[in-house]
PDB file of N, CA and C in Angstrom:
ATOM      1  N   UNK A   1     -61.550  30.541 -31.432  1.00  0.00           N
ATOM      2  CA  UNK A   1     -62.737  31.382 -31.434  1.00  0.00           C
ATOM      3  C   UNK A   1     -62.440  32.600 -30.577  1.00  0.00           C
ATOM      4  N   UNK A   2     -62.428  33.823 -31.371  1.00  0.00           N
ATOM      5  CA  UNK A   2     -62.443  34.840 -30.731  1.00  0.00           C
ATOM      6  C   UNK A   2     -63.314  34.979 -29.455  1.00  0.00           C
ATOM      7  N   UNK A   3     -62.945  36.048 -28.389  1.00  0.00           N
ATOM      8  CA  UNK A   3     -63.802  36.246 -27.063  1.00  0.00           C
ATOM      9  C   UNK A   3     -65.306  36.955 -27.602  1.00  0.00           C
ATOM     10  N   UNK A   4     -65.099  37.361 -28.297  1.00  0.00           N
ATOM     11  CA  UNK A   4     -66.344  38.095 -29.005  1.00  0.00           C
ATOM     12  C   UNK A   4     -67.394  36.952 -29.773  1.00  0.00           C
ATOM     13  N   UNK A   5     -66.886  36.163 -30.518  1.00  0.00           N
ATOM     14  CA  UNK A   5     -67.754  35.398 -31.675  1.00  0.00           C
ATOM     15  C   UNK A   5     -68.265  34.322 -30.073  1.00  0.00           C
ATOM     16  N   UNK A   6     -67.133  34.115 -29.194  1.00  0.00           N
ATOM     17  CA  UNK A   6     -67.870  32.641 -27.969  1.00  0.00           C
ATOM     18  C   UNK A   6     -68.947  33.771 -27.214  1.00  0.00           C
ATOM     19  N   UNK A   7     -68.362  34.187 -27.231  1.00  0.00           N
ATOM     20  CA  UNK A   7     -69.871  35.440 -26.216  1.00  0.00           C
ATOM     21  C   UNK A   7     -70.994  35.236 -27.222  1.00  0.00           C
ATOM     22  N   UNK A   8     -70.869  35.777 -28.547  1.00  0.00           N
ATOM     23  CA  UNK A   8     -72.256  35.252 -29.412  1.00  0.00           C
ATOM     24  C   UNK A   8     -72.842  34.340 -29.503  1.00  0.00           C
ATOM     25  N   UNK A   9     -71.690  33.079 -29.568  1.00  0.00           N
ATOM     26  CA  UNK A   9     -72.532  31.748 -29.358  1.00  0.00           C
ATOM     27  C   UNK A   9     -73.188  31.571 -28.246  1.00  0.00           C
ATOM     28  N   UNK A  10     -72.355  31.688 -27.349  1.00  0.00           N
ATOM     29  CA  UNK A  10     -73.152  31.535 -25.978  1.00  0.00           C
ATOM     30  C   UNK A  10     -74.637  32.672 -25.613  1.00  0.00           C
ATOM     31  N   UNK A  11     -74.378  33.546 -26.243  1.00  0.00           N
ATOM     32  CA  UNK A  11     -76.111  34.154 -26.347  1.00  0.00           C
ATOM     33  C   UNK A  11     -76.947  32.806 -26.695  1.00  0.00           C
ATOM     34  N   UNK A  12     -76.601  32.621 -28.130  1.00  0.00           N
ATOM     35  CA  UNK A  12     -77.360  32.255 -28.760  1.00  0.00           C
ATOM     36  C   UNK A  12     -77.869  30.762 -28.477  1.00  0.00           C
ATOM     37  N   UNK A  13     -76.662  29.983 -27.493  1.00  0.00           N
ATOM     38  CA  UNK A  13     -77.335  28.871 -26.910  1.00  0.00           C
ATOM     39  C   UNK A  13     -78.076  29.330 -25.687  1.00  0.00           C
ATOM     40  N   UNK A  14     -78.159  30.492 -25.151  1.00  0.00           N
ATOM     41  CA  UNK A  14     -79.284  31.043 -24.131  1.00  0.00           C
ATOM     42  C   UNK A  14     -80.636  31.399 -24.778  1.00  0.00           C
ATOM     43  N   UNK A  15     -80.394  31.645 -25.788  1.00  0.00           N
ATOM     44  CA  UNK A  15     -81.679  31.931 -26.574  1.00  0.00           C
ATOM     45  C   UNK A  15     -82.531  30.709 -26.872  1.00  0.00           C
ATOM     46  N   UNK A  16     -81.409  29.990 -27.850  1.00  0.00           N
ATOM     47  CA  UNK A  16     -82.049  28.219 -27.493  1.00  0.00           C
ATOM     48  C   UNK A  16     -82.406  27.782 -26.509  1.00  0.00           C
ATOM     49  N   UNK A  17     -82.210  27.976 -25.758  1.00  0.00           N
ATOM     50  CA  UNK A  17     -82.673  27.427 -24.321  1.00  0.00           C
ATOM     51  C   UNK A  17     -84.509  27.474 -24.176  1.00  0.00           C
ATOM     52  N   UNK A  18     -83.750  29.358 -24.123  1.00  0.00           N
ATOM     53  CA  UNK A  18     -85.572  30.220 -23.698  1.00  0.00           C
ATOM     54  C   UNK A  18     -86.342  29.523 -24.813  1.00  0.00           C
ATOM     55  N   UNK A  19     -86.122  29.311 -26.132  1.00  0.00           N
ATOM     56  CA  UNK A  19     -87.213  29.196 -27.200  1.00  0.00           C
ATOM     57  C   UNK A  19     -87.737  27.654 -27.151  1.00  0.00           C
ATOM     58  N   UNK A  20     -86.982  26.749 -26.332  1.00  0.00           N
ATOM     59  CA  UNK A  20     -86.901  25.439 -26.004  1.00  0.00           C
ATOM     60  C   UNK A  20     -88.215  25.428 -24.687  1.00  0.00           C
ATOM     61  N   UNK A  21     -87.858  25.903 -23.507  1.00  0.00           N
ATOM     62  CA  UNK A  21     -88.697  26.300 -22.427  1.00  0.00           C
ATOM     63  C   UNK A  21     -89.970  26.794 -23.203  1.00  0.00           C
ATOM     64  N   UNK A  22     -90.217  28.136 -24.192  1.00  0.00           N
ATOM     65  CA  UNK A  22     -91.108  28.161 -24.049  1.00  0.00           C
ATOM     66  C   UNK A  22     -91.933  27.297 -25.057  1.00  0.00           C
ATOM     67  N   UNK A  23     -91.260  26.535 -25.830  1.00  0.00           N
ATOM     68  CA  UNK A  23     -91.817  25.560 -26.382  1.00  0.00           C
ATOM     69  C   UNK A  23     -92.487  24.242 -25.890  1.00  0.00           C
ATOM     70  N   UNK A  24     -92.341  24.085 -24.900  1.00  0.00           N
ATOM     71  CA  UNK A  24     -92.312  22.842 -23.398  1.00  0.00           C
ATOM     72  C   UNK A  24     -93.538  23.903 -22.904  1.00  0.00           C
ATOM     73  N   UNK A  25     -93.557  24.670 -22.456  1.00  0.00           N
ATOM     74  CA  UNK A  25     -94.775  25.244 -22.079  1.00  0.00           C
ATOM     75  C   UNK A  25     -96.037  25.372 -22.979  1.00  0.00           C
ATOM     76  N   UNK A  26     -95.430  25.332 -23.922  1.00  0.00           N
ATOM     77  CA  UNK A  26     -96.584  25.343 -24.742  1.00  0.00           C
ATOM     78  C   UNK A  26     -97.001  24.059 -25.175  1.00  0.00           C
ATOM     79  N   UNK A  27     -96.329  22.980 -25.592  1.00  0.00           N
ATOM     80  CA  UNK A  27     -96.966  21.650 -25.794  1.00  0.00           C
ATOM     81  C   UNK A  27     -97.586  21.063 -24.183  1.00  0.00           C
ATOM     82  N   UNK A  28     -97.663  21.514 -23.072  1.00  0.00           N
ATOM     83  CA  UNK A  28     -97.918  21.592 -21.615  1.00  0.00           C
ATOM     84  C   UNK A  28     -99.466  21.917 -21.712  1.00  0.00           C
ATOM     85  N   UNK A  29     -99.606  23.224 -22.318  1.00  0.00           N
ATOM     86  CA  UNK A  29    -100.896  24.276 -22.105  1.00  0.00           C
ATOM     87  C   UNK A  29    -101.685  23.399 -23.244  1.00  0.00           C
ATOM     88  N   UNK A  30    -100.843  22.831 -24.221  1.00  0.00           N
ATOM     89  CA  UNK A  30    -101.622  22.104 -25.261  1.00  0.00           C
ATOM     90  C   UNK A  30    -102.562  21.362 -24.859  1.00  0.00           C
ATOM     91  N   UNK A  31    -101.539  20.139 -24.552  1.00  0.00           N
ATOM     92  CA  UNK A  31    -101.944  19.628 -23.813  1.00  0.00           C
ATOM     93  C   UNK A  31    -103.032  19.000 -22.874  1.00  0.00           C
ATOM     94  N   UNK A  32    -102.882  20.121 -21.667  1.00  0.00           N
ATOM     95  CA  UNK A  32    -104.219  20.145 -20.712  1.00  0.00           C
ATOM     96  C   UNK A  32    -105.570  20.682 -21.476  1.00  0.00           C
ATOM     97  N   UNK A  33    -105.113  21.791 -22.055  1.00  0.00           N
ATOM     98  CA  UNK A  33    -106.389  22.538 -22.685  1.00  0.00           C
ATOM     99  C   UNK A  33    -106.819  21.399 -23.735  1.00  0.00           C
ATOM    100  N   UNK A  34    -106.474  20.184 -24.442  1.00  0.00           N
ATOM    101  CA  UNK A  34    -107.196  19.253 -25.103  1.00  0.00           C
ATOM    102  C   UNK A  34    -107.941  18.513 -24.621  1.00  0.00           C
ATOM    103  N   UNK A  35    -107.348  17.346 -22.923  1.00  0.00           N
ATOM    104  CA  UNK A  35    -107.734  16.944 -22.122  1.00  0.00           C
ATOM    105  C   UNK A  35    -109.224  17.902 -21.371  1.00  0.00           C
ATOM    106  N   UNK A  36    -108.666  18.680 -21.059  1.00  0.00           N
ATOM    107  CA  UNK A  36    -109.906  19.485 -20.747  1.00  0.00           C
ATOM    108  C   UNK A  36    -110.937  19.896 -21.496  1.00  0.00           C
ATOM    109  N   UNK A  37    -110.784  20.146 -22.927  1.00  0.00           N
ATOM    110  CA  UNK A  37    -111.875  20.154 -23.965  1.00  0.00           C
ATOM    111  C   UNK A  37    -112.711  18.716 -24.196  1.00  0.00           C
ATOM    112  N   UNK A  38    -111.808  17.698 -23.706  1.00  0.00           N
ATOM    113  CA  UNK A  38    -112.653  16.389 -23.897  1.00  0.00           C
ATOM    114  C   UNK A  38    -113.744  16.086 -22.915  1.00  0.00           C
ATOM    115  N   UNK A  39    -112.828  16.242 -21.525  1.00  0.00           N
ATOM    116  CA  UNK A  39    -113.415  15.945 -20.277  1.00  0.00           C
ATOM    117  C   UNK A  39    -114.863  16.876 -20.632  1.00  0.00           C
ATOM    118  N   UNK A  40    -114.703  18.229 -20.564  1.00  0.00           N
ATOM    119  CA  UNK A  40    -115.731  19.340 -20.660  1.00  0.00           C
ATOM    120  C   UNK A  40    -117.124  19.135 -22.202  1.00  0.00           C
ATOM    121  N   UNK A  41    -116.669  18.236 -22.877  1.00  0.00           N
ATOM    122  CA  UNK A  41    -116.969  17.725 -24.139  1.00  0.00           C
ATOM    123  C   UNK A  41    -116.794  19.942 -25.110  1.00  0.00           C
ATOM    124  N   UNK A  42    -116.317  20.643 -24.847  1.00  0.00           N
ATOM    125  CA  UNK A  42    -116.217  21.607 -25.302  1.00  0.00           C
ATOM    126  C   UNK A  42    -115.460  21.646 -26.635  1.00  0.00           C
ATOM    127  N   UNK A  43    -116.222  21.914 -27.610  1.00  0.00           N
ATOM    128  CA  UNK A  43    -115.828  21.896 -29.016  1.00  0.00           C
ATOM    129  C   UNK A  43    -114.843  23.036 -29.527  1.00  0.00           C
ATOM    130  N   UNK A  44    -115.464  24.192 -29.070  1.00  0.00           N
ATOM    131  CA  UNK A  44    -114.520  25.405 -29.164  1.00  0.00           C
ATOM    132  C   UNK A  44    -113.390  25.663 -28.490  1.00  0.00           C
ATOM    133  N   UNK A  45    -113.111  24.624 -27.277  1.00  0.00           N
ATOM    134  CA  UNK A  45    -112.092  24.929 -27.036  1.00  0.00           C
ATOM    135  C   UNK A  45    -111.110  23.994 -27.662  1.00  0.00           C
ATOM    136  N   UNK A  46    -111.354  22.479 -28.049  1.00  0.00           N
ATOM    137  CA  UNK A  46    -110.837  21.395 -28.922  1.00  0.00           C
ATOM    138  C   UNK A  46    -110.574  22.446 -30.298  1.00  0.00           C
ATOM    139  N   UNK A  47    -111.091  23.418 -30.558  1.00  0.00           N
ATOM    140  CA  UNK A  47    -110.827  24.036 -31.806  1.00  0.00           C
ATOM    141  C   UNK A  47    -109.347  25.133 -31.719  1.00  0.00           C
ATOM    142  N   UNK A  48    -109.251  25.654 -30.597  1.00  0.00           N
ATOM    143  CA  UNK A  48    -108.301  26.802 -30.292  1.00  0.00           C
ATOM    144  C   UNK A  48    -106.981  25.357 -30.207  1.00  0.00           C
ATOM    145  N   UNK A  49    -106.844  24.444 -29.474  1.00  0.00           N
ATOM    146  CA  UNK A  49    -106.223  23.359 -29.228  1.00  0.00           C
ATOM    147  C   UNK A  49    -105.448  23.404 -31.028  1.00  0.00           C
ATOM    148  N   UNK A  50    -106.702  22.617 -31.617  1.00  0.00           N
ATOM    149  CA  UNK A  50    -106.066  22.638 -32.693  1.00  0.00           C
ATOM    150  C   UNK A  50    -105.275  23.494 -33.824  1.00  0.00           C
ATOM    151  N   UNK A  51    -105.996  24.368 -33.817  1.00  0.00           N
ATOM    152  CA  UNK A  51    -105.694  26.301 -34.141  1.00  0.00           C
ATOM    153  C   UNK A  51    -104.156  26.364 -33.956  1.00  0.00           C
ATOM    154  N   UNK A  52    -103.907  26.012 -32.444  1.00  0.00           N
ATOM    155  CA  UNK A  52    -102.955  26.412 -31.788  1.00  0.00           C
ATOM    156  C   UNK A  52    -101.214  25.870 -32.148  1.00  0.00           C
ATOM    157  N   UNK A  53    -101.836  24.947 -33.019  1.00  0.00           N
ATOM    158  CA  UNK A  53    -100.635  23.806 -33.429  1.00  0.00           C
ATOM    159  C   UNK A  53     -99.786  23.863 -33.918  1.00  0.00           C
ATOM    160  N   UNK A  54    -100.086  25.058 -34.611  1.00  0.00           N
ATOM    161  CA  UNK A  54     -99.264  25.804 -35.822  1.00  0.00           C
ATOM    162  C   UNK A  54     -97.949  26.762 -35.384  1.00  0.00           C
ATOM    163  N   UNK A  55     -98.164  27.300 -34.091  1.00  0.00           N
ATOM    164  CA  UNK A  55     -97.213  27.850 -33.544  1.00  0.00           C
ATOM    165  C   UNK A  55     -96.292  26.535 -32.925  1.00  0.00           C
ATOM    166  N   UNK A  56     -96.807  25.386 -32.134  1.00  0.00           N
ATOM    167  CA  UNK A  56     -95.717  24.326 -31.935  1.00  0.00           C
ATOM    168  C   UNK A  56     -94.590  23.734 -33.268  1.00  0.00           C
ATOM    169  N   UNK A  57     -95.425  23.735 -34.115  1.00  0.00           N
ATOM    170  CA  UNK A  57     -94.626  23.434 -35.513  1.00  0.00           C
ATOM    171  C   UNK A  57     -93.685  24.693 -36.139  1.00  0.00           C
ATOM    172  N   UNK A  58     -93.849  25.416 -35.606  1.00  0.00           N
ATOM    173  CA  UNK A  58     -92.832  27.123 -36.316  1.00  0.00           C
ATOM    174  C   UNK A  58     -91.699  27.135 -35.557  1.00  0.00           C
ATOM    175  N   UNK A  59     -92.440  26.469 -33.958  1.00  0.00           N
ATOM    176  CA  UNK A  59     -90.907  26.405 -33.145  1.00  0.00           C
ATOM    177  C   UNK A  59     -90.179  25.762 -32.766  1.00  0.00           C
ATOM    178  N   UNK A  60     -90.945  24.310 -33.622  1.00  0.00           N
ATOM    179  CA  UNK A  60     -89.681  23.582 -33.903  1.00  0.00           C
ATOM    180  C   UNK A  60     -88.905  23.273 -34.985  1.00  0.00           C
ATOM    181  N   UNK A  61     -89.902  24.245 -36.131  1.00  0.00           N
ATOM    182  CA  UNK A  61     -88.639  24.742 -37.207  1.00  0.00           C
ATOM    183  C   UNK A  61     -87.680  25.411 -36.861  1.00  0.00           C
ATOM    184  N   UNK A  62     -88.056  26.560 -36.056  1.00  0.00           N
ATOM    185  CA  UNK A  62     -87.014  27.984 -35.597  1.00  0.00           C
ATOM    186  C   UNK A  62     -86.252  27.206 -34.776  1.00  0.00           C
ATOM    187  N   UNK A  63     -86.121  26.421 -33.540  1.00  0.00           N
ATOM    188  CA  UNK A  63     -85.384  25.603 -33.336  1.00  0.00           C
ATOM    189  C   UNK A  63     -84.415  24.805 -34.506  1.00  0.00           C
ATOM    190  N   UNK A  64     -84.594  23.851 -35.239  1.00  0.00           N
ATOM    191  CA  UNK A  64     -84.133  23.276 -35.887  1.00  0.00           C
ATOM    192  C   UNK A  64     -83.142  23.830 -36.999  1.00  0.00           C
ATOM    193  N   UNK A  65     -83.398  25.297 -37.316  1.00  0.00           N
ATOM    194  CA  UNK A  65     -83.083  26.315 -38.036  1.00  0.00           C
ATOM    195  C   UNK A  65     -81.538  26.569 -37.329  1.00  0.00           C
ATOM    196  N   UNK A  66     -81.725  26.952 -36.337  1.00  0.00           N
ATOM    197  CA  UNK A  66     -80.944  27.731 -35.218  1.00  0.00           C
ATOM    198  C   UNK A  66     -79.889  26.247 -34.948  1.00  0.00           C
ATOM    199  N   UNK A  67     -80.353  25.497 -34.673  1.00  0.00           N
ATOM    200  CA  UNK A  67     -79.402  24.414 -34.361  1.00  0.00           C
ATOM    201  C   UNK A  67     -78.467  23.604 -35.487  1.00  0.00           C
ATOM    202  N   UNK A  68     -79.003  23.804 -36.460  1.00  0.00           N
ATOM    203  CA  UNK A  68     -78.227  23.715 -38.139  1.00  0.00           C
ATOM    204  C   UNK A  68     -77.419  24.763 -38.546  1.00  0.00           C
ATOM    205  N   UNK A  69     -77.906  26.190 -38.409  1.00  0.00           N
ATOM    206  CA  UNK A  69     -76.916  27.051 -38.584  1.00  0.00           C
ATOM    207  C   UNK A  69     -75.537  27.233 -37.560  1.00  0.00           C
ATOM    208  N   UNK A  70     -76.085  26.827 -36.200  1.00  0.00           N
ATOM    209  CA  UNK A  70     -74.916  27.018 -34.861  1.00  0.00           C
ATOM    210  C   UNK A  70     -73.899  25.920 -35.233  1.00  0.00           C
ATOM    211  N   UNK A  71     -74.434  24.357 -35.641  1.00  0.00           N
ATOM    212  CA  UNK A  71     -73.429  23.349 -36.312  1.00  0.00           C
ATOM    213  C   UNK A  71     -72.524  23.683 -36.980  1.00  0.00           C
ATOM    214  N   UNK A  72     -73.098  24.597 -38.281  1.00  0.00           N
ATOM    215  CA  UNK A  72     -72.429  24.731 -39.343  1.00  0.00           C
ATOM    216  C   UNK A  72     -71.430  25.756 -39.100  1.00  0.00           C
ATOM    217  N   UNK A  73     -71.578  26.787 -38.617  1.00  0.00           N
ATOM    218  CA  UNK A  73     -70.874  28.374 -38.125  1.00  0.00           C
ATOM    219  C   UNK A  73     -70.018  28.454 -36.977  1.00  0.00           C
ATOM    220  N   UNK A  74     -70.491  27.333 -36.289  1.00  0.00           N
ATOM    221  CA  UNK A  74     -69.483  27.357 -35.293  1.00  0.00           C
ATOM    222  C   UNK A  74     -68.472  26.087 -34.920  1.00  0.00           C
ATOM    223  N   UNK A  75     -68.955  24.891 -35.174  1.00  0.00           N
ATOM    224  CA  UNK A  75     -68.403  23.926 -34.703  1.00  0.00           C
ATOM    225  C   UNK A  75     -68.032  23.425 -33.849  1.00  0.00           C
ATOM    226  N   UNK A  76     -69.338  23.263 -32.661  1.00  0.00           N
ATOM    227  CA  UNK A  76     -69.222  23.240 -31.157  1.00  0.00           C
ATOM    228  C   UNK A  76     -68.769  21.660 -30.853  1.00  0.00           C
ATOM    229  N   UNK A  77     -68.285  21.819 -29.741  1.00  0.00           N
ATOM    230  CA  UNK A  77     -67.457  20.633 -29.132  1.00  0.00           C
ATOM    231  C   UNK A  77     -68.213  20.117 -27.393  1.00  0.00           C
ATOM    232  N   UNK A  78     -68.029  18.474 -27.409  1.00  0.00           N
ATOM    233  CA  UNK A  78     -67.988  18.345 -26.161  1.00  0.00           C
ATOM    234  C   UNK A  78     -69.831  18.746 -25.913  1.00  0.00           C
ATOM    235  N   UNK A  79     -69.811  19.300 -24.800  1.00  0.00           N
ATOM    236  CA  UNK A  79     -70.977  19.947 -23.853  1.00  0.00           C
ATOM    237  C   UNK A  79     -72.347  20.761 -25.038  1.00  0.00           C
ATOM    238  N   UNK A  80     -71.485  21.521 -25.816  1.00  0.00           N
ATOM    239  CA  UNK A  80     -72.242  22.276 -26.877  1.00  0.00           C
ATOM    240  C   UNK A  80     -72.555  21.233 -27.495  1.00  0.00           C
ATOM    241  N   UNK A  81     -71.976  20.801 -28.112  1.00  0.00           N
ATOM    242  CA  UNK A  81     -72.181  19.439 -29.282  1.00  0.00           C
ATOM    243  C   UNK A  81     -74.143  18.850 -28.893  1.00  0.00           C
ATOM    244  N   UNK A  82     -73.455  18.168 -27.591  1.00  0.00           N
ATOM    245  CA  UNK A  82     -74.619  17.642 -26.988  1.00  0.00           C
ATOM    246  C   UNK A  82     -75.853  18.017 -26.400  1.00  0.00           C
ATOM    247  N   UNK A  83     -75.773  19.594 -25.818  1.00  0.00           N
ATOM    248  CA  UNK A  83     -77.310  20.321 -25.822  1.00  0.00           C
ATOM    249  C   UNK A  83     -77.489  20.818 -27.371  1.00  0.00           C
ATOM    250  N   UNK A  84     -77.464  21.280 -28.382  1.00  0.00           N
ATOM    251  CA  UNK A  84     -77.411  21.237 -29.706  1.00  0.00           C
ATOM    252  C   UNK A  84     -78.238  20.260 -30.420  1.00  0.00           C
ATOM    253  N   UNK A  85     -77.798  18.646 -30.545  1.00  0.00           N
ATOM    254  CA  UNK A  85     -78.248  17.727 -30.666  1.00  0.00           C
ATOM    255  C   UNK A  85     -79.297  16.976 -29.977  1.00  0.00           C
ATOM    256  N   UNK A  86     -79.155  17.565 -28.713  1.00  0.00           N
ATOM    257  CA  UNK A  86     -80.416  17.030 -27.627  1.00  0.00           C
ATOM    258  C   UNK A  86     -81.663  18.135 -27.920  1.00  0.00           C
ATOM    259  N   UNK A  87     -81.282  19.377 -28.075  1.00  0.00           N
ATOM    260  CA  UNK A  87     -82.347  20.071 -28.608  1.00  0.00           C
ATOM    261  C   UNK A  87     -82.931  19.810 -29.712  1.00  0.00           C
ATOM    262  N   UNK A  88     -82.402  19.604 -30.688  1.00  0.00           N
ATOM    263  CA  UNK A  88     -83.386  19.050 -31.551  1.00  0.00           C
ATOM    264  C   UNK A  88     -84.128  17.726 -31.507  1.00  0.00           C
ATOM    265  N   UNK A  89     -83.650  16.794 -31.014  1.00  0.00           N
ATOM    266  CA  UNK A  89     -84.669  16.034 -30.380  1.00  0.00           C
ATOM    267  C   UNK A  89     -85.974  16.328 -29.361  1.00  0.00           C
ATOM    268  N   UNK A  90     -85.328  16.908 -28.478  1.00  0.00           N
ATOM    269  CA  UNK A  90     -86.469  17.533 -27.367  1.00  0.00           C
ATOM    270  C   UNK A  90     -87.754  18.681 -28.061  1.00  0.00           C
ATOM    271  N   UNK A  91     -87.048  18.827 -29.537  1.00  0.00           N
ATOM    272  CA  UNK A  91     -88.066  20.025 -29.994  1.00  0.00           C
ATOM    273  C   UNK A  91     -89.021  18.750 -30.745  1.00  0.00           C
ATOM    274  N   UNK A  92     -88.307  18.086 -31.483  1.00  0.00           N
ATOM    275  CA  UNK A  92     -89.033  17.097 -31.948  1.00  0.00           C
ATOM    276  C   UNK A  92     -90.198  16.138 -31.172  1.00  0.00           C
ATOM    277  N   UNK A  93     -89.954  16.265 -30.026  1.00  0.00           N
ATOM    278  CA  UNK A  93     -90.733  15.219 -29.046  1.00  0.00           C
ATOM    279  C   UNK A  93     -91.831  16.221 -28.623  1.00  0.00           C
ATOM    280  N   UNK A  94     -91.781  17.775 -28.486  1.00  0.00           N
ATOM    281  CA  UNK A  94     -92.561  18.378 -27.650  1.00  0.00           C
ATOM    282  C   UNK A  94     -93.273  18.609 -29.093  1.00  0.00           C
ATOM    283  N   UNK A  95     -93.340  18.411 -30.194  1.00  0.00           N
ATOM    284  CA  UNK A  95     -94.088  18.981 -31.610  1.00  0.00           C
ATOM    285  C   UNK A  95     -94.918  17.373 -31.575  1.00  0.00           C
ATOM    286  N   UNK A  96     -94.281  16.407 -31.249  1.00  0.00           N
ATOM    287  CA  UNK A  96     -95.440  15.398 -31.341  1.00  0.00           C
ATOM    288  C   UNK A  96     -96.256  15.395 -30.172  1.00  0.00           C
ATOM    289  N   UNK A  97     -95.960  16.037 -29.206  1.00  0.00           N
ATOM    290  CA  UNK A  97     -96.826  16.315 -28.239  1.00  0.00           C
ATOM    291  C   UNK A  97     -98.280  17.063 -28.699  1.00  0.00           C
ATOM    292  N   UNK A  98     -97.689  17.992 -29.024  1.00  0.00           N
ATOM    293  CA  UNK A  98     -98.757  19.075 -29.586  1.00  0.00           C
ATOM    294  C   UNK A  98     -99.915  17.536 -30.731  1.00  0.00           C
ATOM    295  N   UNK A  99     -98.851  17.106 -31.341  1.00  0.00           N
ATOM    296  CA  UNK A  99     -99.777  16.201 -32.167  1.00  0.00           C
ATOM    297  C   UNK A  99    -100.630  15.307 -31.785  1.00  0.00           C
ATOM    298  N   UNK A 100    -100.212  14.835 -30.458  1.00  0.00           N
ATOM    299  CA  UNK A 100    -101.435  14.273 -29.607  1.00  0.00           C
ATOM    300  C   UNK A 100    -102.294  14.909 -28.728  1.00  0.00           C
ATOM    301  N   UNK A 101    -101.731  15.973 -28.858  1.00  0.00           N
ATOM    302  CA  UNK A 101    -103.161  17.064 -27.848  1.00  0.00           C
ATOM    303  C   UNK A 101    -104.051  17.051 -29.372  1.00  0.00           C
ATOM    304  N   UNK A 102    -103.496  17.301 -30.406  1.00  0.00           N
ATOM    305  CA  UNK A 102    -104.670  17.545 -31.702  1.00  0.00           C
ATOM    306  C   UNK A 102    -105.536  16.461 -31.568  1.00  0.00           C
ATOM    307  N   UNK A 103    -105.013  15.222 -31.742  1.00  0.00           N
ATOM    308  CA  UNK A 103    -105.624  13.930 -31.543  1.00  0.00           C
ATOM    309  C   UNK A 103    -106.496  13.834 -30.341  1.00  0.00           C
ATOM    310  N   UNK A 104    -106.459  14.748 -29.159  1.00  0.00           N
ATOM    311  CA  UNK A 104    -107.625  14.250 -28.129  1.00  0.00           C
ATOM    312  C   UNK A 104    -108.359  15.205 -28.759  1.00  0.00           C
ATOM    313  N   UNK A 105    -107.752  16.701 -28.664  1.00  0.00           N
ATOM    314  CA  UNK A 105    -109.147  17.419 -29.194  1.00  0.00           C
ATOM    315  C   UNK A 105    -109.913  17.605 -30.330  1.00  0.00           C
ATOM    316  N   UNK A 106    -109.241  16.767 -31.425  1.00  0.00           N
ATOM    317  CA  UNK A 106    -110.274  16.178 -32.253  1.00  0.00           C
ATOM    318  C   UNK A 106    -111.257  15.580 -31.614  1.00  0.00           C
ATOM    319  N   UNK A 107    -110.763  14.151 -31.131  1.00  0.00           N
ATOM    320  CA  UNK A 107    -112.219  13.160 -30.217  1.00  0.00           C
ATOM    321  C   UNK A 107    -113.017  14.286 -29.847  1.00  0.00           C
ATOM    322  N   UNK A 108    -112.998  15.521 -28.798  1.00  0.00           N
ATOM    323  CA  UNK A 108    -113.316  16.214 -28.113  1.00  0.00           C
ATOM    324  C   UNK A 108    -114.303  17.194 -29.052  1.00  0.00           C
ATOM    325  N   UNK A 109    -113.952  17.381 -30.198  1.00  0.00           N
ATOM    326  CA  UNK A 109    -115.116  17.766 -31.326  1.00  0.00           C
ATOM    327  C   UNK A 109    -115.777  17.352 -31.544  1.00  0.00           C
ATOM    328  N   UNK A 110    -115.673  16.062 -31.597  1.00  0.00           N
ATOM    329  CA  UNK A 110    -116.219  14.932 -32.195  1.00  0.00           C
ATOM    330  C   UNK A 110    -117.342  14.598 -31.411  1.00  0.00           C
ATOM    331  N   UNK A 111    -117.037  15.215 -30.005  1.00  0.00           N
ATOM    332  CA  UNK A 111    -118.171  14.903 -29.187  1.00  0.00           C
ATOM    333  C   UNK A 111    -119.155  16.218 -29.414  1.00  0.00           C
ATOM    334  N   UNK A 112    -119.299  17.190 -29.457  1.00  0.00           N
ATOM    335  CA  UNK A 112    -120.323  18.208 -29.484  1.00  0.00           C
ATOM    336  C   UNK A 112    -121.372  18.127 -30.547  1.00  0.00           C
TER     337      UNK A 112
END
């Protein structure tokens, strides 16, 4: 691998990273803001909760996207191999997150 094409990859597993983080922040904000729509019995905010879900699911396509094409194009080894593969799991786990914030702030509609 040229010095040029590993410099690209290595962006691009920095990029994975950031889109990973802010994906974790966001099944986080999910999250609380569901819990808190229940506690508060607040319907409209159980509604933005749910609203909101749609962006957790885009980024763990765009994740999943990114981590299929880096497999295929590059053929990372070792260390890469394994944040690669761990990312798509970790995107997978923080998208069912989001799916159980839907699940409280449903209840949380359910109450108003």
């Amino acid at each position: 691998m040229s010095t040029e094409a590993h410099r690209h990859f290595h962006d691009e597993l920095s990029e994975l990273k950031v889109t990973l983080l802010n994906m974790s922040g966001d099944a986080q904000a999910a999250l609380a803001a569901a819990v808190e729509a229940l506690l508060q019995r607040d319907g409209r905010k159980a509604e933005d909760v749910i609203a909101s879900d749609r962006e957790l699911d885009r980024q763990e396509n765009e994740i999943e996207e990114k981590v299929i094409r880096l497999l295929a194009t590059q053929q990372p080894m070792a260390r890469d191999l394994r944040f690669l593969t761990a990312a798509m799991k970790i995107a997978n786990d923080l998208e069912r997150v989001g799916d159980h914030a839907v699940n409280i702030a449903q209840s949380a509609s359910g109450c108003s």
